[in-house]
C-alpha atoms as a PDB file:
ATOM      1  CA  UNK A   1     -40.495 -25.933  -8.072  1.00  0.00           C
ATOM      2  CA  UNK A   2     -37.882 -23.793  -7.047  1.00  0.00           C
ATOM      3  CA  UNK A   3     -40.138 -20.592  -7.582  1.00  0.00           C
ATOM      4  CA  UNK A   4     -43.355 -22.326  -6.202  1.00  0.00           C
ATOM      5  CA  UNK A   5     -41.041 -22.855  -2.507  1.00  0.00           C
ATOM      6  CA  UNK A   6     -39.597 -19.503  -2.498  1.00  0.00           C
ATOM      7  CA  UNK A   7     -43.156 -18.000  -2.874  1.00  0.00           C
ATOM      8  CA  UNK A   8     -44.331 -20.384   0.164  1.00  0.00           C
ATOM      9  CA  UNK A   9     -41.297 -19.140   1.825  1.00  0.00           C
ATOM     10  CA  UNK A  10     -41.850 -15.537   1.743  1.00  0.00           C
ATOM     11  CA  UNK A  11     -45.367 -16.441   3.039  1.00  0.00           C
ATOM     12  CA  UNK A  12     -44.929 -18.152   5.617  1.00  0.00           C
ATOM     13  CA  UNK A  13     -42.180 -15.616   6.624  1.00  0.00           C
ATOM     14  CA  UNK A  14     -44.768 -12.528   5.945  1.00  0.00           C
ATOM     15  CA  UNK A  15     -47.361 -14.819   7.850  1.00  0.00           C
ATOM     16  CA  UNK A  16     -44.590 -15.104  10.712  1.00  0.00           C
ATOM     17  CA  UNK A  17     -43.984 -11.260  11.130  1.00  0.00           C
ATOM     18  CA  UNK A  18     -47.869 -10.671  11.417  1.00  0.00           C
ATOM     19  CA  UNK A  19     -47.985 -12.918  14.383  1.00  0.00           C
ATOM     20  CA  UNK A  20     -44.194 -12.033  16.033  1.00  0.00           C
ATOM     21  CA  UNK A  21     -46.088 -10.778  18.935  1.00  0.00           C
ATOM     22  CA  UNK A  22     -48.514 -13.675  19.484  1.00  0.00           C
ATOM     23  CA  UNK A  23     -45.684 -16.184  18.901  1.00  0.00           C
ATOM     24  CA  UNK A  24     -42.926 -13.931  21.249  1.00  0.00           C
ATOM     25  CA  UNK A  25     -45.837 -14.528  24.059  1.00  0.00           C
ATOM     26  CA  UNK A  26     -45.611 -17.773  23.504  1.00  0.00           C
ATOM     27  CA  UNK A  27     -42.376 -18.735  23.168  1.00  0.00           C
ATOM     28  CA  UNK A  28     -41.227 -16.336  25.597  1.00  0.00           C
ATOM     29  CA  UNK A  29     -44.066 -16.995  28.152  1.00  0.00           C
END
């Protein structure tokens, strides 16, 4: 299970950087 999360993790994080900008705009306004 351990594996399986860390995988997700690095994922979502990878999934995350792709869409910084879109979520800075957001966030930030």
């Amino acid at each position: 299970e351990n594996h399986l999360k860390i995988i997700a993790s690095c994922s979502f994080a990878k999934h995350m950087l792709e869409k910084e900008d879109s979520y800075q705009d957001v966030y930030l306004g």
